[in-house]
PDB file of N, CA and C in Angstrom:
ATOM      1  N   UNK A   1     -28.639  -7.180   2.430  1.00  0.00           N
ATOM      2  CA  UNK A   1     -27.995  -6.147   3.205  1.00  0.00           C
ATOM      3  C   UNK A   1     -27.493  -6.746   4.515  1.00  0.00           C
ATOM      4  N   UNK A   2     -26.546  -6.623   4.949  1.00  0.00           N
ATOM      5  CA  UNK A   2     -25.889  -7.045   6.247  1.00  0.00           C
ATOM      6  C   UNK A   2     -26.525  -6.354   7.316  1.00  0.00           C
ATOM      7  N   UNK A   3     -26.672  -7.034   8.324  1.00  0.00           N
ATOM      8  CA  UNK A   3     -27.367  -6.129   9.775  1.00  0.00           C
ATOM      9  C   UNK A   3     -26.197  -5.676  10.371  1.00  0.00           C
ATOM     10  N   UNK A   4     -26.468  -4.369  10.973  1.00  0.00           N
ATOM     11  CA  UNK A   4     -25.925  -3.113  11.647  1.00  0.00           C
ATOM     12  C   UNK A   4     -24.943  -3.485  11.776  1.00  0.00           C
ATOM     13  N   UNK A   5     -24.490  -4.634  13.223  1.00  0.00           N
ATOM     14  CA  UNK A   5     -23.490  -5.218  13.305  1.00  0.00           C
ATOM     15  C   UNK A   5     -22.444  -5.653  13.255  1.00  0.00           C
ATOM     16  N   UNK A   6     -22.401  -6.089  11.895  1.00  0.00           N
ATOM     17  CA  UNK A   6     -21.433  -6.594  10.625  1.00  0.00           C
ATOM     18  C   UNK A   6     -21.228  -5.686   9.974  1.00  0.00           C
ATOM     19  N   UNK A   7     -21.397  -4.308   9.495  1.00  0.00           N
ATOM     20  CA  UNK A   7     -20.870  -2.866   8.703  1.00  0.00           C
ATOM     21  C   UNK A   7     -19.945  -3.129   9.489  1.00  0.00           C
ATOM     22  N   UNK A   8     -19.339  -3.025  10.667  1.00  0.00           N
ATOM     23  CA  UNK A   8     -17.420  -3.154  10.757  1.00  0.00           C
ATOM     24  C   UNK A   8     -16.924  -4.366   9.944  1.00  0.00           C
ATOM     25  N   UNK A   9     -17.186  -5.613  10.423  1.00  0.00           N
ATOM     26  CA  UNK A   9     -16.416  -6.137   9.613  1.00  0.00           C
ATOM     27  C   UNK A   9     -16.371  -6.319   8.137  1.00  0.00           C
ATOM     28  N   UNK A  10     -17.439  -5.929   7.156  1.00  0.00           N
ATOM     29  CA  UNK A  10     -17.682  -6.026   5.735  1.00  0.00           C
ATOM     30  C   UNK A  10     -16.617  -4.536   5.880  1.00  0.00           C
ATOM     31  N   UNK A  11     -16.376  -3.619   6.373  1.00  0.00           N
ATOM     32  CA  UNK A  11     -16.009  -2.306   6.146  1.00  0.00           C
ATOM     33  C   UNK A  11     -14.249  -3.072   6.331  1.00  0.00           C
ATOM     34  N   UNK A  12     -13.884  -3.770   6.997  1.00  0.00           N
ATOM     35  CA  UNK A  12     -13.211  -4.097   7.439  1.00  0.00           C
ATOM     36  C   UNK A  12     -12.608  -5.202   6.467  1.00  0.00           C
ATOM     37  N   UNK A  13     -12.996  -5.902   5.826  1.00  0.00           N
ATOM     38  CA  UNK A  13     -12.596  -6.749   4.872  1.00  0.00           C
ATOM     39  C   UNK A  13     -12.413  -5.953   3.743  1.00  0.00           C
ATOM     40  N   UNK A  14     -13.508  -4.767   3.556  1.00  0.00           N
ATOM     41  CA  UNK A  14     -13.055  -4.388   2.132  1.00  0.00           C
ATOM     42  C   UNK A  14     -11.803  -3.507   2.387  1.00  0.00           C
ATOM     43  N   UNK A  15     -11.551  -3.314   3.165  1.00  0.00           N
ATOM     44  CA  UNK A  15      -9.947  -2.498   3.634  1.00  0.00           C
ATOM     45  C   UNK A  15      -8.593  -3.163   3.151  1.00  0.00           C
ATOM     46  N   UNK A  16      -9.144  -4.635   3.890  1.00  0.00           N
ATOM     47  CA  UNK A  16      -7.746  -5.613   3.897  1.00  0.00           C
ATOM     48  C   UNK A  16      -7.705  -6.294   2.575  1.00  0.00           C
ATOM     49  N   UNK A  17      -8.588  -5.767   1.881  1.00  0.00           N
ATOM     50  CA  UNK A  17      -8.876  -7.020   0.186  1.00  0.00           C
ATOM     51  C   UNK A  17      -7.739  -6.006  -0.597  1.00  0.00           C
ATOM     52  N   UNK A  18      -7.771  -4.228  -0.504  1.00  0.00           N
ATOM     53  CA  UNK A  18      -7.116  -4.059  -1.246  1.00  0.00           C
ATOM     54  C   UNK A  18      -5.381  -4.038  -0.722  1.00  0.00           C
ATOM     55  N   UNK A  19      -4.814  -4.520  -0.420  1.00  0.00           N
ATOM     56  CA  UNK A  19      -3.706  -4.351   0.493  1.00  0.00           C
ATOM     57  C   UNK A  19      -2.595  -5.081  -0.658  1.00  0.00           C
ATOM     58  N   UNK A  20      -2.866  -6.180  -1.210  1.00  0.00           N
ATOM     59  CA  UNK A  20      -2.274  -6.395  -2.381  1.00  0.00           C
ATOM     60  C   UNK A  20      -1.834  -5.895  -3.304  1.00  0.00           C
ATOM     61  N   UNK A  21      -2.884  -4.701  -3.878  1.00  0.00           N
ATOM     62  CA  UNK A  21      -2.682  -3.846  -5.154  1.00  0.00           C
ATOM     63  C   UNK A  21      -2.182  -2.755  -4.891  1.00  0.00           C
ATOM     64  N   UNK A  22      -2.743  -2.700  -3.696  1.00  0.00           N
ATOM     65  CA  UNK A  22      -1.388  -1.118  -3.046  1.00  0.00           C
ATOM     66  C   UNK A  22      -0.186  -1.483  -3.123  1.00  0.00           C
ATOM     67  N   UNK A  23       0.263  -2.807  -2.390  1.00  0.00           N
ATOM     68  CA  UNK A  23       1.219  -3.203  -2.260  1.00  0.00           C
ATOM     69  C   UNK A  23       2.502  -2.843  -3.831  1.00  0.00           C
ATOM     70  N   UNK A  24       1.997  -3.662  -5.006  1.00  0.00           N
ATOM     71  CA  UNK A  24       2.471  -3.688  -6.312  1.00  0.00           C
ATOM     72  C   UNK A  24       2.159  -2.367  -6.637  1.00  0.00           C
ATOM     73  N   UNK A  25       1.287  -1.855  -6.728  1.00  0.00           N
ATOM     74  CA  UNK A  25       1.183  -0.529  -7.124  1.00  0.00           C
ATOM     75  C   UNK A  25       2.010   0.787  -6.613  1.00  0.00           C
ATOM     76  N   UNK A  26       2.363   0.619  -5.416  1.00  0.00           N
ATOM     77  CA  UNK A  26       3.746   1.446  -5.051  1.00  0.00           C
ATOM     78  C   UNK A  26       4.957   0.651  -4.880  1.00  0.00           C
ATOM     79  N   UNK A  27       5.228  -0.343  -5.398  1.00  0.00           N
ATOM     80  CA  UNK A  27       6.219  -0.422  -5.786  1.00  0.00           C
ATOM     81  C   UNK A  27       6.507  -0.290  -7.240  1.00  0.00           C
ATOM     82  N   UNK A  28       5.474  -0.181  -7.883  1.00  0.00           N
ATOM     83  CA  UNK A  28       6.002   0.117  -9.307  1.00  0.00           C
ATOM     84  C   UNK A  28       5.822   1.353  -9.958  1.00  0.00           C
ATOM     85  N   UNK A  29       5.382   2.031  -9.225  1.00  0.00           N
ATOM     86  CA  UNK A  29       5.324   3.545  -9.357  1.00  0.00           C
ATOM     87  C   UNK A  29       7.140   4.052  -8.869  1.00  0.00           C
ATOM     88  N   UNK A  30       7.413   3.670  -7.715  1.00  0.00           N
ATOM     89  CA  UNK A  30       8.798   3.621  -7.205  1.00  0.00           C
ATOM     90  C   UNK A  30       9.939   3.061  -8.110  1.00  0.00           C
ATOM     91  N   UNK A  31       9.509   2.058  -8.824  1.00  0.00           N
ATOM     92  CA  UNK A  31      10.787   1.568  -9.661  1.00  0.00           C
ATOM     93  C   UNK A  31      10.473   2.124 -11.349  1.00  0.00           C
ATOM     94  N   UNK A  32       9.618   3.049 -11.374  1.00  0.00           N
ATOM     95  CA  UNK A  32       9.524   3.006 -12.801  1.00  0.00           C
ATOM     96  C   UNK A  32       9.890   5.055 -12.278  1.00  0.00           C
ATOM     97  N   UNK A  33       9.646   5.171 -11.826  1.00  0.00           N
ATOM     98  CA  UNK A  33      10.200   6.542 -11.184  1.00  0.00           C
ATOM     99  C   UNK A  33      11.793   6.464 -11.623  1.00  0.00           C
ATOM    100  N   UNK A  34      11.996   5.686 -10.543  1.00  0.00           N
ATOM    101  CA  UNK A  34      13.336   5.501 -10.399  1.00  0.00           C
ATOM    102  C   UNK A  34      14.100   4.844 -11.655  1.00  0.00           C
ATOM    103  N   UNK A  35      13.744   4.488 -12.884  1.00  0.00           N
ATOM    104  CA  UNK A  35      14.062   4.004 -14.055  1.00  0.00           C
ATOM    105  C   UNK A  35      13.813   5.500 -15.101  1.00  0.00           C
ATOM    106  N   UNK A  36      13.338   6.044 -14.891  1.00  0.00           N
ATOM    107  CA  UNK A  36      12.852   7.449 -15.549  1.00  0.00           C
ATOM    108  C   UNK A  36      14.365   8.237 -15.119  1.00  0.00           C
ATOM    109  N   UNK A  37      14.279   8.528 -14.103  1.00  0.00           N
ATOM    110  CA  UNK A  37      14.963   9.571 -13.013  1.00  0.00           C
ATOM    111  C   UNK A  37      16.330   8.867 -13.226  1.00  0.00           C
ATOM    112  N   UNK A  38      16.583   7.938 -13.846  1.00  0.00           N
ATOM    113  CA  UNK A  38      17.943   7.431 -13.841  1.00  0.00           C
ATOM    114  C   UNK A  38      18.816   7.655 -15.471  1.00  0.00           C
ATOM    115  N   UNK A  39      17.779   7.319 -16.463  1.00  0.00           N
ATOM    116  CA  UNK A  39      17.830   8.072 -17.969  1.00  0.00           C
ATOM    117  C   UNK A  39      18.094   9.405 -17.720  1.00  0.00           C
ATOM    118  N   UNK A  40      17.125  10.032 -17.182  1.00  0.00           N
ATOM    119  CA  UNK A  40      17.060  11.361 -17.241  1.00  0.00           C
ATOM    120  C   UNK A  40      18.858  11.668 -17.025  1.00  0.00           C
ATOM    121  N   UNK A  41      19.176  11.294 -15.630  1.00  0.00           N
ATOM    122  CA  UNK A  41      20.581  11.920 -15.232  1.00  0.00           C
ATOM    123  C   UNK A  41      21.429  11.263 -15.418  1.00  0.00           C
ATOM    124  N   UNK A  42      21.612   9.587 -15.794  1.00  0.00           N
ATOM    125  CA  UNK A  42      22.891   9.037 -16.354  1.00  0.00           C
ATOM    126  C   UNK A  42      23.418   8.132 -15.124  1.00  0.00           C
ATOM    127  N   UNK A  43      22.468   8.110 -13.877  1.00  0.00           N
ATOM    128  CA  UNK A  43      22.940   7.592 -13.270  1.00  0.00           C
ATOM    129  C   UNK A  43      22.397   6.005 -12.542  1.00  0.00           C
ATOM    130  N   UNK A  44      22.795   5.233 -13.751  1.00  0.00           N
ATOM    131  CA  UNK A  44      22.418   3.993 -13.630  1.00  0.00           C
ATOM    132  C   UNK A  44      22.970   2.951 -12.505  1.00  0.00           C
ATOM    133  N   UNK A  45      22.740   2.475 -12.274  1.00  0.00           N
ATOM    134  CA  UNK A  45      21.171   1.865 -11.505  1.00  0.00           C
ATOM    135  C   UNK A  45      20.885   1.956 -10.509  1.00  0.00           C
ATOM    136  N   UNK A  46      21.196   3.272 -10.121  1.00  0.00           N
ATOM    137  CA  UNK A  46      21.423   3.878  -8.193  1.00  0.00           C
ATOM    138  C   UNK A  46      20.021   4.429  -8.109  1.00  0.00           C
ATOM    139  N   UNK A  47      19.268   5.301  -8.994  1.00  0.00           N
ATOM    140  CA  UNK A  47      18.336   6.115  -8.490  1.00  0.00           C
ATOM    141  C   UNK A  47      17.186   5.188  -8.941  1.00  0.00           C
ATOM    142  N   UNK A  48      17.282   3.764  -9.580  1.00  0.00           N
ATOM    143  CA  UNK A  48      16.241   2.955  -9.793  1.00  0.00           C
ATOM    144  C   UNK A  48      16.260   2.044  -8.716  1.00  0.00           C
ATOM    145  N   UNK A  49      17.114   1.714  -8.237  1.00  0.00           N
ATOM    146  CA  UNK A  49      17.597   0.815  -6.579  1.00  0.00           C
ATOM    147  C   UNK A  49      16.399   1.781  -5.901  1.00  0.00           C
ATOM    148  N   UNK A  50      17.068   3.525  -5.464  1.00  0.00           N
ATOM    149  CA  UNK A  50      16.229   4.166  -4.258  1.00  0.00           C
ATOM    150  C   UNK A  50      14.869   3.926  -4.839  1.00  0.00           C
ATOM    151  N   UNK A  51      14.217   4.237  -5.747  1.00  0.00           N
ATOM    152  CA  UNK A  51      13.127   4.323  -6.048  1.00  0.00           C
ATOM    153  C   UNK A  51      12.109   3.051  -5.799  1.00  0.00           C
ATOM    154  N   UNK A  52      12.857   1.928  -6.160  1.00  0.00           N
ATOM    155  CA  UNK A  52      12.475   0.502  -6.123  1.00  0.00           C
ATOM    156  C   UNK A  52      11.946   0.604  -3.830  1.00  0.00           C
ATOM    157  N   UNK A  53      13.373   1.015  -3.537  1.00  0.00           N
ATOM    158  CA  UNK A  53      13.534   0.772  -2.194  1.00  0.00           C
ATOM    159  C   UNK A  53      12.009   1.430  -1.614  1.00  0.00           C
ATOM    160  N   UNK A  54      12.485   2.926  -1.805  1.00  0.00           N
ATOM    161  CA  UNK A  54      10.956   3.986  -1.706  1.00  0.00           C
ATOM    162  C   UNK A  54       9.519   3.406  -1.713  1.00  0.00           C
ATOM    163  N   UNK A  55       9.627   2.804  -2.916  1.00  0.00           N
ATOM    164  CA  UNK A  55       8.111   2.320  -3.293  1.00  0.00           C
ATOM    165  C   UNK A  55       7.581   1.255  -2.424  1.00  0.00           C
ATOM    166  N   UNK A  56       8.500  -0.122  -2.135  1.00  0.00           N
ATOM    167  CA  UNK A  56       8.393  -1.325  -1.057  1.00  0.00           C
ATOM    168  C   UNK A  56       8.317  -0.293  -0.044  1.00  0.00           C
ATOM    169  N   UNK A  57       9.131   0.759   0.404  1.00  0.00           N
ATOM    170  CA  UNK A  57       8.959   1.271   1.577  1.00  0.00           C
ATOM    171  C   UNK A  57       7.811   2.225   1.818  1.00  0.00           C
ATOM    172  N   UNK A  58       7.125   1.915   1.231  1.00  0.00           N
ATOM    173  CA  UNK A  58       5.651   2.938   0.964  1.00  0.00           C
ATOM    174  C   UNK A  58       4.467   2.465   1.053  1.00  0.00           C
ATOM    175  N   UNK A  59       4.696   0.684   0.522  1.00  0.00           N
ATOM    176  CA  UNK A  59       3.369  -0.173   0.242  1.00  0.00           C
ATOM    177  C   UNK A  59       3.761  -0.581   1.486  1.00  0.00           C
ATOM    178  N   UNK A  60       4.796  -0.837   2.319  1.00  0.00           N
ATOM    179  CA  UNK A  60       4.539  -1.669   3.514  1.00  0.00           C
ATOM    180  C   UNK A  60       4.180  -0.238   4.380  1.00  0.00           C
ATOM    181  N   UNK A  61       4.358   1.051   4.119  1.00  0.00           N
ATOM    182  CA  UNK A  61       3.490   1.790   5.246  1.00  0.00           C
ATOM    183  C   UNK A  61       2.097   1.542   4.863  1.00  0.00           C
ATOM    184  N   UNK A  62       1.360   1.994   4.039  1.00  0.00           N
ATOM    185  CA  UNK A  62      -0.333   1.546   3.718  1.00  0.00           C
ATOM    186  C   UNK A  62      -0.723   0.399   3.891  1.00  0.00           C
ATOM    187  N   UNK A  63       0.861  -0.686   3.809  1.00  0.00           N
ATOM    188  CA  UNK A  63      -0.164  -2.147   4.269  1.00  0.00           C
ATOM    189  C   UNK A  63      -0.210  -1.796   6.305  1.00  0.00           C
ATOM    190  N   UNK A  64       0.595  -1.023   7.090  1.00  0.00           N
ATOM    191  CA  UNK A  64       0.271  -1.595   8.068  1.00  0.00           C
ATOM    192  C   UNK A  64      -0.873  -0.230   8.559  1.00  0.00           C
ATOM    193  N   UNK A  65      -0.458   0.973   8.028  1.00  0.00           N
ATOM    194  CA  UNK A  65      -2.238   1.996   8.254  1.00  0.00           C
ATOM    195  C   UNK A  65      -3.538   1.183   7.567  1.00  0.00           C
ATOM    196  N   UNK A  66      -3.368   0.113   6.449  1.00  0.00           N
ATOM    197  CA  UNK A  66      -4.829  -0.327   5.954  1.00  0.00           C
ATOM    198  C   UNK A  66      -5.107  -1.493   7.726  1.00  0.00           C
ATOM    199  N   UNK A  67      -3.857  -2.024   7.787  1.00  0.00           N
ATOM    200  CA  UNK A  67      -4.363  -3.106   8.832  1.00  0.00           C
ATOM    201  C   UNK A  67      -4.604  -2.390  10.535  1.00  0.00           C
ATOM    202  N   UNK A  68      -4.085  -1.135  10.449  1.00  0.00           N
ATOM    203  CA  UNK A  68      -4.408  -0.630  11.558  1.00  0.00           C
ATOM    204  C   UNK A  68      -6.123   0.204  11.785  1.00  0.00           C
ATOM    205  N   UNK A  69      -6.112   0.608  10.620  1.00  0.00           N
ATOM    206  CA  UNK A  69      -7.796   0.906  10.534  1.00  0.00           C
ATOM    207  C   UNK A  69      -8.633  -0.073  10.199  1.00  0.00           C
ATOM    208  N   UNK A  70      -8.178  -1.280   9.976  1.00  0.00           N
ATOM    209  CA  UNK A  70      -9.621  -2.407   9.981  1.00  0.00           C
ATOM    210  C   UNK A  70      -9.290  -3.032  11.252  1.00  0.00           C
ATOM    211  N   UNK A  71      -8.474  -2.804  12.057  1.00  0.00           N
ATOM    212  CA  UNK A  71      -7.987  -3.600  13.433  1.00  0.00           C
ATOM    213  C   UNK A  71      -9.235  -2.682  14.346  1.00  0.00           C
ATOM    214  N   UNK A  72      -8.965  -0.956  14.011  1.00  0.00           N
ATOM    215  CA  UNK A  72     -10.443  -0.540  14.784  1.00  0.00           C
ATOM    216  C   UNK A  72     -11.216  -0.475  14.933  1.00  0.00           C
ATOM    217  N   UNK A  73     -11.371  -0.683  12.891  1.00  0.00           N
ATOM    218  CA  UNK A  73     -12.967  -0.931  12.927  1.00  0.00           C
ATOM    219  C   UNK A  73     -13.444  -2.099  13.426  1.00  0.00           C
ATOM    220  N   UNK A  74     -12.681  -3.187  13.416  1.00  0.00           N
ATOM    221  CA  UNK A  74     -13.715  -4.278  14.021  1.00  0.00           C
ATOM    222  C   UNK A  74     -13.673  -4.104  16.044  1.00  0.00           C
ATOM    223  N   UNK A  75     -12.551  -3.235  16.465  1.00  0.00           N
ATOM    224  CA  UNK A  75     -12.909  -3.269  17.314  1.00  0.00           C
ATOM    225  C   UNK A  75     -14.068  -2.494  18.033  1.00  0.00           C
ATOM    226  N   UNK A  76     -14.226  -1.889  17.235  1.00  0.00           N
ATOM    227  CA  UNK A  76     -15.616  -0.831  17.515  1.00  0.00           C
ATOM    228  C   UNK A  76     -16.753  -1.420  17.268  1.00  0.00           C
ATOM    229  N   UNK A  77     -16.726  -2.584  16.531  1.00  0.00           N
ATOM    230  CA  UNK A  77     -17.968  -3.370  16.679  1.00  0.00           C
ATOM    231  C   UNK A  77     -18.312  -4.007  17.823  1.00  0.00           C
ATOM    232  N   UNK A  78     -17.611  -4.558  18.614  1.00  0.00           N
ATOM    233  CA  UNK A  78     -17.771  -5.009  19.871  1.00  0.00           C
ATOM    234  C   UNK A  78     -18.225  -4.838  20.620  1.00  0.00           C
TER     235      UNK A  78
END
């Protein structure tokens, strides 16, 4: 078990470990959206572009809220 201490930063690493799979994971929710949504209406390859765009633009918001809440938690260890 880690002493008191260190719960920020173990809390804090396991934050930033998943930042990767968020990352891919909204973007491919975004481009497979947007590959759906483009069959559906005929309008190839515009609404798989936004969707693609959406999704990168989604994983880089959670990558910088995951790095902004392990930035506090370790500062609260201090």
């Amino acid at each position: 078990m880690a002493p008191s201490g260190d719960q920020g930063t173990w809390k804090a690493l396991g934050e930033l470990s998943s930042i990767g799979l968020v990352l891919v994971v909204a973007t491919v929710i975004g481009l497979v959206g947007g590959y759906y949504a483009d069959r559906l209406l005929g309008t190839s390859p515009w609404l798989l572009l936004i969707g693609l765009g959406l999704g990168i633009a989604a994983g880089f918001v959670n990558l910088f809220r995951s790095v902004n809440r392990a930035d506090r938690g370790l500062d609260d260890t201090k």
